[in-house]
PDB file of N, CA and C in Angstrom:
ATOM      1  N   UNK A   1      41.616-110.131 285.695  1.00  0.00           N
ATOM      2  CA  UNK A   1      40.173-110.293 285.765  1.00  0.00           C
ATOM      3  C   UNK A   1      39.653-110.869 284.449  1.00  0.00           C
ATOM      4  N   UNK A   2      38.526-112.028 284.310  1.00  0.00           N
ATOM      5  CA  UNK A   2      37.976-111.988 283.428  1.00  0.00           C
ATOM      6  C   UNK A   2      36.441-111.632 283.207  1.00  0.00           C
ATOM      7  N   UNK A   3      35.945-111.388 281.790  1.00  0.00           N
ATOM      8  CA  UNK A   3      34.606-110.799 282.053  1.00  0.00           C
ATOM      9  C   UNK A   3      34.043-112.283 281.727  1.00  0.00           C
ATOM     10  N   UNK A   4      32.693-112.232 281.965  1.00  0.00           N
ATOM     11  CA  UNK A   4      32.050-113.180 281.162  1.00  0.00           C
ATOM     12  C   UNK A   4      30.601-112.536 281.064  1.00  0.00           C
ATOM     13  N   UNK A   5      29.490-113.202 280.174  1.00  0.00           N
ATOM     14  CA  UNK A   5      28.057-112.697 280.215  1.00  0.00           C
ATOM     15  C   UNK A   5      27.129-113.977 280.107  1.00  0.00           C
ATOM     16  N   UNK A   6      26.615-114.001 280.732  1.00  0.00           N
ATOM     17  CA  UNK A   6      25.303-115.078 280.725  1.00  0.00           C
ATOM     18  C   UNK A   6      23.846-113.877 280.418  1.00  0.00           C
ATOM     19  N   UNK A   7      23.143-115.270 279.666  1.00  0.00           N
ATOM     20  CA  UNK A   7      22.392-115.235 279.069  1.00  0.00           C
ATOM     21  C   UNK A   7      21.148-116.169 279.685  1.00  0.00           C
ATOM     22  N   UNK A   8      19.789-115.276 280.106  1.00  0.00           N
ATOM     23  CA  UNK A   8      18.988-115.975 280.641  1.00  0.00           C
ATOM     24  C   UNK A   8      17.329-115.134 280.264  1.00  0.00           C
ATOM     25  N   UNK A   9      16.344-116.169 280.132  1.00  0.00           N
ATOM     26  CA  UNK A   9      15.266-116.016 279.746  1.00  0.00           C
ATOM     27  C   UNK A   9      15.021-115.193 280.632  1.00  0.00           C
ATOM     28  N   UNK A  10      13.971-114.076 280.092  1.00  0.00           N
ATOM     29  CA  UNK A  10      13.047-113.416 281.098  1.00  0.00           C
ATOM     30  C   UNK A  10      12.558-114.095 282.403  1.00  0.00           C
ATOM     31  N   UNK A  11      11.740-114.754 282.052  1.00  0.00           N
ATOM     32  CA  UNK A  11      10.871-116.056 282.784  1.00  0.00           C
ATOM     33  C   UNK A  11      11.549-116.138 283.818  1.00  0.00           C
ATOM     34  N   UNK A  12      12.608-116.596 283.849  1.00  0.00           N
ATOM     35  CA  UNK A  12      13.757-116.872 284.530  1.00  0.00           C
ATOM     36  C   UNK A  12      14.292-115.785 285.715  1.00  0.00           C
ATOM     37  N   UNK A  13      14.038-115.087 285.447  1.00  0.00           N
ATOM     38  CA  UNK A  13      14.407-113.538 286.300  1.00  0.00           C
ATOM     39  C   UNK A  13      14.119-113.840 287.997  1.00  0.00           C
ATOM     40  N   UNK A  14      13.261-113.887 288.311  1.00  0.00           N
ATOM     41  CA  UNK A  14      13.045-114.707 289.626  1.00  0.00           C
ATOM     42  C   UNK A  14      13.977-115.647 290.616  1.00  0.00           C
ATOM     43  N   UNK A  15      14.339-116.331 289.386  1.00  0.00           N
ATOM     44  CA  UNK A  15      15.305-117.341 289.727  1.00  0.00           C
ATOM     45  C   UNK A  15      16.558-116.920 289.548  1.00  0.00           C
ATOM     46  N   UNK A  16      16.912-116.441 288.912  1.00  0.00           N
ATOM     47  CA  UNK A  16      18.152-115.911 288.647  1.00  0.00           C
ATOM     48  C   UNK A  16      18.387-114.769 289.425  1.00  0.00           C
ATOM     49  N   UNK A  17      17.263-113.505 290.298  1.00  0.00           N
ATOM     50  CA  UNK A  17      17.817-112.574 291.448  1.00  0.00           C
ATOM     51  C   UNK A  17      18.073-113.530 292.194  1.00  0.00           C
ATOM     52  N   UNK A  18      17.500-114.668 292.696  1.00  0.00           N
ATOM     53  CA  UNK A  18      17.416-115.446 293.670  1.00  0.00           C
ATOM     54  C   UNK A  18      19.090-115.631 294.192  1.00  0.00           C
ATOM     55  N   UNK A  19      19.245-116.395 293.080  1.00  0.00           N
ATOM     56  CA  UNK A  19      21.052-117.260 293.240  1.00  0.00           C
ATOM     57  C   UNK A  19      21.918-115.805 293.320  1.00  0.00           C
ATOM     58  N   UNK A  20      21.658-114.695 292.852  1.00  0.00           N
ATOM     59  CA  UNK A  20      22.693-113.528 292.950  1.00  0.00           C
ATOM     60  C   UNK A  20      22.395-112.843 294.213  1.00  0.00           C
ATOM     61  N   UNK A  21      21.372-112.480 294.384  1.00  0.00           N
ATOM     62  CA  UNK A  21      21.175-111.735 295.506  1.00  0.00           C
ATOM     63  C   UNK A  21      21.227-112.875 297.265  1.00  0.00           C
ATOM     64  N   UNK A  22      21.882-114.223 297.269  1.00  0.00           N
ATOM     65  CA  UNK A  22      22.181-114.645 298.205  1.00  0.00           C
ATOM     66  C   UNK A  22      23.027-114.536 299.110  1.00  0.00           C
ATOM     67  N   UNK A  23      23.336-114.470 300.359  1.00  0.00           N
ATOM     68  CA  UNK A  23      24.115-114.506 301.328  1.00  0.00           C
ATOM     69  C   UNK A  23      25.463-113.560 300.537  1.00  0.00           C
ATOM     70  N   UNK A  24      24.820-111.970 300.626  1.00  0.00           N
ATOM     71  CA  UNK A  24      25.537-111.067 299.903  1.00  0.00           C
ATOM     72  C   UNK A  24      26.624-110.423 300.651  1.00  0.00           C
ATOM     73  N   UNK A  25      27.064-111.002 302.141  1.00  0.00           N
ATOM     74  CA  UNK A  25      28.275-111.098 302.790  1.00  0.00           C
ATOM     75  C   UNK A  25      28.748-112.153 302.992  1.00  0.00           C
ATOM     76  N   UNK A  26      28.835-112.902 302.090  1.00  0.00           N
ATOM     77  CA  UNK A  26      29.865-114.460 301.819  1.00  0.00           C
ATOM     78  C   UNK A  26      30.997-113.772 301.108  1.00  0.00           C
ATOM     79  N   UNK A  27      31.999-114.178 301.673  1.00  0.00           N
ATOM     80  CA  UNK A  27      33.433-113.614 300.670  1.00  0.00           C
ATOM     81  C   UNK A  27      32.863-114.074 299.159  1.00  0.00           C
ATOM     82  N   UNK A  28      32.553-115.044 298.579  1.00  0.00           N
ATOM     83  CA  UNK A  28      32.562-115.231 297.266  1.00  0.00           C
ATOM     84  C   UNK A  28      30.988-114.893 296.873  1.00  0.00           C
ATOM     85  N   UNK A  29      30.319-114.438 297.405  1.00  0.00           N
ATOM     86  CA  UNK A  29      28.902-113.608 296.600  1.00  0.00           C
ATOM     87  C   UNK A  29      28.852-112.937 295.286  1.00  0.00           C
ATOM     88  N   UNK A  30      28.051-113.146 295.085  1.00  0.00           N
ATOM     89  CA  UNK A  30      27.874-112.427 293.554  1.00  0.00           C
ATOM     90  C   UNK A  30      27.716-110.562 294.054  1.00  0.00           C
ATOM     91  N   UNK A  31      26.935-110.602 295.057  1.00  0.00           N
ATOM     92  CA  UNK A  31      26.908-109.225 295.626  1.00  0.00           C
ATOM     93  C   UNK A  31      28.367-108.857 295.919  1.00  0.00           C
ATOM     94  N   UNK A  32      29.285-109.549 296.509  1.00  0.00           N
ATOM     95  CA  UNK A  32      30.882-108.378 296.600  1.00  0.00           C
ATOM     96  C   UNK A  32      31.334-108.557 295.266  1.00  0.00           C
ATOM     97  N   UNK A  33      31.129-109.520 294.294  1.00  0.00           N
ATOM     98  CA  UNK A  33      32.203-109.373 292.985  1.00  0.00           C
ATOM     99  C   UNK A  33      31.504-108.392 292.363  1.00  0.00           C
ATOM    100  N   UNK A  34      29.958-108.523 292.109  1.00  0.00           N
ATOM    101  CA  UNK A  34      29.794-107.181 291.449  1.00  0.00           C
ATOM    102  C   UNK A  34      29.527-107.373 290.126  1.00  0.00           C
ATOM    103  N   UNK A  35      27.818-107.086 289.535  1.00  0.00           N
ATOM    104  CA  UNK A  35      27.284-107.591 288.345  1.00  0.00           C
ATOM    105  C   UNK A  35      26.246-106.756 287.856  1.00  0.00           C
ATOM    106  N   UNK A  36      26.259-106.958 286.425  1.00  0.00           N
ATOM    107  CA  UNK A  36      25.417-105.997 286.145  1.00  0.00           C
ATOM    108  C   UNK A  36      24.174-106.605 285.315  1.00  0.00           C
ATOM    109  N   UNK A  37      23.123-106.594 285.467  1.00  0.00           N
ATOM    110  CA  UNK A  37      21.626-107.607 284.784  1.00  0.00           C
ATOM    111  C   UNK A  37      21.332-106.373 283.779  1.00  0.00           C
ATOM    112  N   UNK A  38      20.995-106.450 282.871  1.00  0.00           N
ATOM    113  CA  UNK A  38      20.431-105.560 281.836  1.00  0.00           C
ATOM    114  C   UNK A  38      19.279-106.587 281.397  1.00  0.00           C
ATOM    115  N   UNK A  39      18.406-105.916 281.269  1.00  0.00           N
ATOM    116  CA  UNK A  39      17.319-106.225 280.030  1.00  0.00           C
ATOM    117  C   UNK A  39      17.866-106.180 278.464  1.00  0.00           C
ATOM    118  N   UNK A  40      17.675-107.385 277.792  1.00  0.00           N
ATOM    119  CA  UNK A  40      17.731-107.495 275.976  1.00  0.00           C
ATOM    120  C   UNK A  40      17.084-106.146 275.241  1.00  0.00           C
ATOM    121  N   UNK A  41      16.442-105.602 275.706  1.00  0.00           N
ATOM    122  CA  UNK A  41      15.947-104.604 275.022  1.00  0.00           C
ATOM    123  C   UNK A  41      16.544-103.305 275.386  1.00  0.00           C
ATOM    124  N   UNK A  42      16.754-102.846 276.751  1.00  0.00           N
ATOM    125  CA  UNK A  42      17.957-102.212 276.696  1.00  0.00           C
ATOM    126  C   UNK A  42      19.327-102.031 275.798  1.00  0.00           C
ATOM    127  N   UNK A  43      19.404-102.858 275.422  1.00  0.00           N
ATOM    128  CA  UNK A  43      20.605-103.340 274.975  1.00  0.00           C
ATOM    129  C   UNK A  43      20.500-103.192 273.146  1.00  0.00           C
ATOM    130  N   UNK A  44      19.155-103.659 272.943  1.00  0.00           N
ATOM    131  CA  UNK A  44      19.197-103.730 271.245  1.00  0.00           C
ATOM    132  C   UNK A  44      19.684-105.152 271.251  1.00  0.00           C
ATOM    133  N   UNK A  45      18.994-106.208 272.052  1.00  0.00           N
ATOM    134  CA  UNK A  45      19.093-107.547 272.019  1.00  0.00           C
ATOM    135  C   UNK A  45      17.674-108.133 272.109  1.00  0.00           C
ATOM    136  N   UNK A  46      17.822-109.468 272.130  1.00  0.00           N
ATOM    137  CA  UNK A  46      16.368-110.035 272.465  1.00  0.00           C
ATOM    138  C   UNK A  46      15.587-109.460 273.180  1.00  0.00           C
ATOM    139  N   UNK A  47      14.708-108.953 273.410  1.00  0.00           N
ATOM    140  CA  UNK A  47      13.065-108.480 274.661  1.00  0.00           C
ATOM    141  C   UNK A  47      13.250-109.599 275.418  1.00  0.00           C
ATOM    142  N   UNK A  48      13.052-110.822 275.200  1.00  0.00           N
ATOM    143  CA  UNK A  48      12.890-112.207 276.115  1.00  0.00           C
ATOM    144  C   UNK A  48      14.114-112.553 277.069  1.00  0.00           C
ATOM    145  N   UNK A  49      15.160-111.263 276.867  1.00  0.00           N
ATOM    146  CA  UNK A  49      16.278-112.042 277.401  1.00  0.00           C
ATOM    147  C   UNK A  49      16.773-111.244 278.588  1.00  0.00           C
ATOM    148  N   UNK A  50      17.502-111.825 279.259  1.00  0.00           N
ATOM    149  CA  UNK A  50      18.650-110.821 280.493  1.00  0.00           C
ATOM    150  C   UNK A  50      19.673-111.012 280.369  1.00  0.00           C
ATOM    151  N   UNK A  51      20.834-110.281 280.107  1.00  0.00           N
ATOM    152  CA  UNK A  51      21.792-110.321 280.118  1.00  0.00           C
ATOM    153  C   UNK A  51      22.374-109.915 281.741  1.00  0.00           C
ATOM    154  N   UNK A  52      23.925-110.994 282.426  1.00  0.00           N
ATOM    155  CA  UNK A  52      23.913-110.775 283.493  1.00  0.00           C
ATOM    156  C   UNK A  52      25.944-110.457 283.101  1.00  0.00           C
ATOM    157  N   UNK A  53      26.285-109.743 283.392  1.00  0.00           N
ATOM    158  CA  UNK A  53      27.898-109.003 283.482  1.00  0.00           C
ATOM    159  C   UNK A  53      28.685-109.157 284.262  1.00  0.00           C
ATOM    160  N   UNK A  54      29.955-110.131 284.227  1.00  0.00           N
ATOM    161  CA  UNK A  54      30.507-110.075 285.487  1.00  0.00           C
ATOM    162  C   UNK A  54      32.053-109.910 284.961  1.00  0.00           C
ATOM    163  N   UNK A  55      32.860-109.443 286.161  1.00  0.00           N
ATOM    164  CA  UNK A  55      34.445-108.982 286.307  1.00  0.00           C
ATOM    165  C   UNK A  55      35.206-109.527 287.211  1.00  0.00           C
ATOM    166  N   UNK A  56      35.610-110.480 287.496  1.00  0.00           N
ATOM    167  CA  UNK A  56      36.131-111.189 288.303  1.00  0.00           C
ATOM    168  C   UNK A  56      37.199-112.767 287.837  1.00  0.00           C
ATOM    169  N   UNK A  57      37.530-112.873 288.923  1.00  0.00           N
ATOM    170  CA  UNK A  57      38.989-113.797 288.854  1.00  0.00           C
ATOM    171  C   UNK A  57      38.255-115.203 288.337  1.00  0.00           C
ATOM    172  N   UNK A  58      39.077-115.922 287.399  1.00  0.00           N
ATOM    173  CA  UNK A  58      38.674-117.246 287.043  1.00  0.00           C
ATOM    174  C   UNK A  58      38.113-117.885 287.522  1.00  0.00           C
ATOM    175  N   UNK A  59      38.545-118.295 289.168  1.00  0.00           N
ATOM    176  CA  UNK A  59      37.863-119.161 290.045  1.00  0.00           C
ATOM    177  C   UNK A  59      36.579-118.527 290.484  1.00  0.00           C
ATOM    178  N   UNK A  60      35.850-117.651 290.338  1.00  0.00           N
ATOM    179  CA  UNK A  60      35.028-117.390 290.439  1.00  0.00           C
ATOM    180  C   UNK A  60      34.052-117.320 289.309  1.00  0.00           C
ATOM    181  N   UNK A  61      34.429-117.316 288.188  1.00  0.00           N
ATOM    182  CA  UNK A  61      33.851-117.347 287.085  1.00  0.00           C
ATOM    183  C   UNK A  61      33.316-119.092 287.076  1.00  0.00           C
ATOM    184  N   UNK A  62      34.567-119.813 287.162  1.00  0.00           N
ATOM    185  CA  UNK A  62      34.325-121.211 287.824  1.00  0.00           C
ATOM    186  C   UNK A  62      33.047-121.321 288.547  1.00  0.00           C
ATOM    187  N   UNK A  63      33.161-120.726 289.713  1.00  0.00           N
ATOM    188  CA  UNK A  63      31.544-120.843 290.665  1.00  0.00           C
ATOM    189  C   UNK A  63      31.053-120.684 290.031  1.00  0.00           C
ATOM    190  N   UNK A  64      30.818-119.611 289.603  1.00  0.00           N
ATOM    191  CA  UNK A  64      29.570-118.599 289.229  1.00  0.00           C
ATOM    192  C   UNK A  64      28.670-119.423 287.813  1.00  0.00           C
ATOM    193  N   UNK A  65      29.479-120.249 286.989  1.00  0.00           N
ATOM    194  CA  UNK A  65      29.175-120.909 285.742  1.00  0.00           C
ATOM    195  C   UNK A  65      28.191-122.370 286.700  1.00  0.00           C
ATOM    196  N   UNK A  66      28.945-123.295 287.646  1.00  0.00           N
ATOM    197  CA  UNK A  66      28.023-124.107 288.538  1.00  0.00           C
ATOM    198  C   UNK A  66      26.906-123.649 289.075  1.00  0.00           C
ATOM    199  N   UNK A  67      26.549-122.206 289.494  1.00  0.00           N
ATOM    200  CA  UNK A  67      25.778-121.760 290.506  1.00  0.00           C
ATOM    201  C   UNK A  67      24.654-121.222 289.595  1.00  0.00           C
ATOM    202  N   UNK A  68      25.244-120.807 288.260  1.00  0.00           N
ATOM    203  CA  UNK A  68      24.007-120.747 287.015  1.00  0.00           C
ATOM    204  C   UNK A  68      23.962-121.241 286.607  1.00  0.00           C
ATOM    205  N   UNK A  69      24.271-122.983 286.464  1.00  0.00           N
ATOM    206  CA  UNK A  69      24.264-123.835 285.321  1.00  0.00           C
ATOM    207  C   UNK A  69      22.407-124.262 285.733  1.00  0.00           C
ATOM    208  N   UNK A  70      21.268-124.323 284.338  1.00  0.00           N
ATOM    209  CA  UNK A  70      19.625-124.454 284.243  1.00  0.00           C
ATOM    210  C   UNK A  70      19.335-123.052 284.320  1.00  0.00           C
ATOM    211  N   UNK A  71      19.889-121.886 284.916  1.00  0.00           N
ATOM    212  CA  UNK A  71      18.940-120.999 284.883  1.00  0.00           C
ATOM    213  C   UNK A  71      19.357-120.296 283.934  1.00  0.00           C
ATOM    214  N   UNK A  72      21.001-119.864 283.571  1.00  0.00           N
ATOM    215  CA  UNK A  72      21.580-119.080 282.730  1.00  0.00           C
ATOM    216  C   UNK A  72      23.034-119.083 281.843  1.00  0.00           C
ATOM    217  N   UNK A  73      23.577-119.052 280.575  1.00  0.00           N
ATOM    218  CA  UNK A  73      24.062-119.801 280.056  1.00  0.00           C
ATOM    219  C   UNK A  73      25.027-118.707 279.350  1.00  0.00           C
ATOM    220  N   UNK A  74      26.214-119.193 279.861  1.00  0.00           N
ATOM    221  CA  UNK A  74      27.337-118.151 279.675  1.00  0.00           C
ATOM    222  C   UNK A  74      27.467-118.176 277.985  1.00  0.00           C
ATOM    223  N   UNK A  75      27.450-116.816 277.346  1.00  0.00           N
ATOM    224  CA  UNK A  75      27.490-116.456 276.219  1.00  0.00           C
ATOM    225  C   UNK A  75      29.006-116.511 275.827  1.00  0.00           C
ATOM    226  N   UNK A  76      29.087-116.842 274.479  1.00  0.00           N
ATOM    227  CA  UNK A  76      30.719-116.935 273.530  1.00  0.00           C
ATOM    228  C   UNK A  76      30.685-116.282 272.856  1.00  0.00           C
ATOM    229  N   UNK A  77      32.099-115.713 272.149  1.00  0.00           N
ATOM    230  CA  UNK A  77      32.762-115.312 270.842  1.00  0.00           C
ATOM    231  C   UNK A  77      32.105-113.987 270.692  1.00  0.00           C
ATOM    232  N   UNK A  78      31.140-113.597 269.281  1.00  0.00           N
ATOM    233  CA  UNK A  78      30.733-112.020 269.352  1.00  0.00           C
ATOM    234  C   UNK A  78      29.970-111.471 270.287  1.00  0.00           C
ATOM    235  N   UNK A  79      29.117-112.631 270.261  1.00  0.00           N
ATOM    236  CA  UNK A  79      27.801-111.582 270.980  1.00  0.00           C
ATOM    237  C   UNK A  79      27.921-111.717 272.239  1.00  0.00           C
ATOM    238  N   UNK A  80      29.217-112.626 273.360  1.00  0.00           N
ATOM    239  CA  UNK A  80      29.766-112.130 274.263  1.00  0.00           C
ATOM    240  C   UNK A  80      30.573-110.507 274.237  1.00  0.00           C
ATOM    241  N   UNK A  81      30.896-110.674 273.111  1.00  0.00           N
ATOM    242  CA  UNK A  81      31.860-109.591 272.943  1.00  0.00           C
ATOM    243  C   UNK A  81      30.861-108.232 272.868  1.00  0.00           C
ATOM    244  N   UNK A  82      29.842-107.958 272.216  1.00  0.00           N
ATOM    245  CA  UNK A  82      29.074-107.171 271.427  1.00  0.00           C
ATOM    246  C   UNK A  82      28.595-106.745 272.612  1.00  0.00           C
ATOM    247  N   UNK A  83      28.123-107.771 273.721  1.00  0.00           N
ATOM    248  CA  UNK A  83      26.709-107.655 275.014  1.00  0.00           C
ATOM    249  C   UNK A  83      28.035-106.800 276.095  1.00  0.00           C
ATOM    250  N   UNK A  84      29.210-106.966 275.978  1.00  0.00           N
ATOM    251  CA  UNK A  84      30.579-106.289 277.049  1.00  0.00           C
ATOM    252  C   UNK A  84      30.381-105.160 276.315  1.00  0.00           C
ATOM    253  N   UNK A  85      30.722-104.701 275.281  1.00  0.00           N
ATOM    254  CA  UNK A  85      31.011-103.595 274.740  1.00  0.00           C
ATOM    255  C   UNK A  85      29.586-102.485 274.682  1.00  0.00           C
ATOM    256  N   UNK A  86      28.810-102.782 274.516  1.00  0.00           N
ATOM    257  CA  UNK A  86      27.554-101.971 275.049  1.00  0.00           C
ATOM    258  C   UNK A  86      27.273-101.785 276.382  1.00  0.00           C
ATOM    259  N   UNK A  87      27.462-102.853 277.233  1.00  0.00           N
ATOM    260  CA  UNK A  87      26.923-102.424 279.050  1.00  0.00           C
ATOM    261  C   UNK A  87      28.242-101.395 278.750  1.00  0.00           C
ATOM    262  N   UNK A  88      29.105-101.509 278.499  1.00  0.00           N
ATOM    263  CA  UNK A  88      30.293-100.669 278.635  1.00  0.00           C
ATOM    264  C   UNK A  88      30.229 -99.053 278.476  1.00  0.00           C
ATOM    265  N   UNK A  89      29.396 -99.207 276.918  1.00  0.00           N
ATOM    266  CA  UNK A  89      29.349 -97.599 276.835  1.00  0.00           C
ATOM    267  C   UNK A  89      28.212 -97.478 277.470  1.00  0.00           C
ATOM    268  N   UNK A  90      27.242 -97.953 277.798  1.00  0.00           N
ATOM    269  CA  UNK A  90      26.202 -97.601 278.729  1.00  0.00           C
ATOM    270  C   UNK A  90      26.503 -96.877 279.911  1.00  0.00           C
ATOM    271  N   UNK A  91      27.235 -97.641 280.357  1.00  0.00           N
ATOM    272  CA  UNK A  91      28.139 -96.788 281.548  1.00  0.00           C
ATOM    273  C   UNK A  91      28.763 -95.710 281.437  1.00  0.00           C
ATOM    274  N   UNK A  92      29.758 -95.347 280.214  1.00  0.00           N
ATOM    275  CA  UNK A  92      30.600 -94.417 280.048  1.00  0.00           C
ATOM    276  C   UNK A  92      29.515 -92.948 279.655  1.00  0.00           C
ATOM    277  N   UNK A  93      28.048 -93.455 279.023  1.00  0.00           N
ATOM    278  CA  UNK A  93      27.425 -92.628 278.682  1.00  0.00           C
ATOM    279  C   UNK A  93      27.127 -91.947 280.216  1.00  0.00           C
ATOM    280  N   UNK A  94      26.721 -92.585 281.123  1.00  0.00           N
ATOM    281  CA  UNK A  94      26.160 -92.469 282.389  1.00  0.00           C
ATOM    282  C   UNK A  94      27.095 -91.799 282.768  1.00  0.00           C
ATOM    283  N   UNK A  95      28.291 -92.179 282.952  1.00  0.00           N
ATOM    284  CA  UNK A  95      29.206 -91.428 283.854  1.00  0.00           C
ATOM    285  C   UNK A  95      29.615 -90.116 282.977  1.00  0.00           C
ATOM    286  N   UNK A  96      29.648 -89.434 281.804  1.00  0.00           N
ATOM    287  CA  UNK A  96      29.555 -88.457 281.283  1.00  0.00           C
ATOM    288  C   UNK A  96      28.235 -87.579 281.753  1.00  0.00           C
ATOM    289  N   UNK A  97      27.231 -87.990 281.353  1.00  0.00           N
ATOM    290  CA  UNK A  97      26.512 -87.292 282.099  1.00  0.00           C
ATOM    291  C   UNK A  97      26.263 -86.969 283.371  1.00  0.00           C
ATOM    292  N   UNK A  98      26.585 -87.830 284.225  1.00  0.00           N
ATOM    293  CA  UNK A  98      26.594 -87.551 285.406  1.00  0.00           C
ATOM    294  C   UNK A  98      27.930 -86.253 285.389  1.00  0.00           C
ATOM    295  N   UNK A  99      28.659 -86.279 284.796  1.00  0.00           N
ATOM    296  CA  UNK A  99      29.901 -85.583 285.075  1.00  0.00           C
ATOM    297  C   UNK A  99      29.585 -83.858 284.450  1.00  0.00           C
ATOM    298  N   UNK A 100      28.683 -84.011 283.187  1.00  0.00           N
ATOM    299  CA  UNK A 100      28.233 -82.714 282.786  1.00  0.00           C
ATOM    300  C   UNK A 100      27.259 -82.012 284.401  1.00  0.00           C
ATOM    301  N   UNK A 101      26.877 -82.746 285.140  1.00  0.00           N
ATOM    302  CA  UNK A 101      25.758 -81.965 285.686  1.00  0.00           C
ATOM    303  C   UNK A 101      26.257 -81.390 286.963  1.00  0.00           C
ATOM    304  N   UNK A 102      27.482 -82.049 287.683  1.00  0.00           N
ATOM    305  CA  UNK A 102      28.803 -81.430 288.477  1.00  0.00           C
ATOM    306  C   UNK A 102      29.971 -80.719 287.710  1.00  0.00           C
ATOM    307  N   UNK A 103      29.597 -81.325 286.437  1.00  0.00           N
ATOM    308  CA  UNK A 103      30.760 -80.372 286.101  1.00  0.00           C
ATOM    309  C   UNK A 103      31.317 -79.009 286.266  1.00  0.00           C
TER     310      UNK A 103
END
């Protein structure tokens, strides 16, 4: 699997549920691979920005880079790295807590 993160203006948000939330029983949908949109400020990133998370096989990363190319713009090097490693513990925080309250 590879990850990747795009990077897209607020503004943009509209347009960008648009292309993800399409025909979300197509074998190659963004709805079955599975993504995660955070807000920049969530994050301790830009306010103006969305960050969008994905886990999936090359050739789909392939699509997925055509199918956002104008609205959102796949991030490199740290602050790809930095924007993975936070949704990350975001999650791990979540799933700890969730786990204290069945625990």
């Amino acid at each position: 699997m590879t990850e990747r993160v795009y990077e897209c203006g607020a503004a943009k948000k509209p347009e960008l549920t648009k292309i993800l939330e399409a025909d979300p029983y197509a074998p190659d949908s963004f709805a079955r691979v599975g993504y995660k949109m955070r807000d920049g400020a969530t994050l301790g990133e830009e306010k103006d920005k969305l960050f969008v998370h994905f886990s999936a096989s090359p050739e789909f990363i392939k699509k997925a880079d055509e199918k956002l190319k104008g609205i959102a713009e796949p991030l490199k090097g740290e602050k790809e790295k930095r924007i993975i490693k936070k949704i990350k513990e975001e999650e791990e925080a979540a799933e700890s807590g969730l786990g204290s309250l069945f625990g």
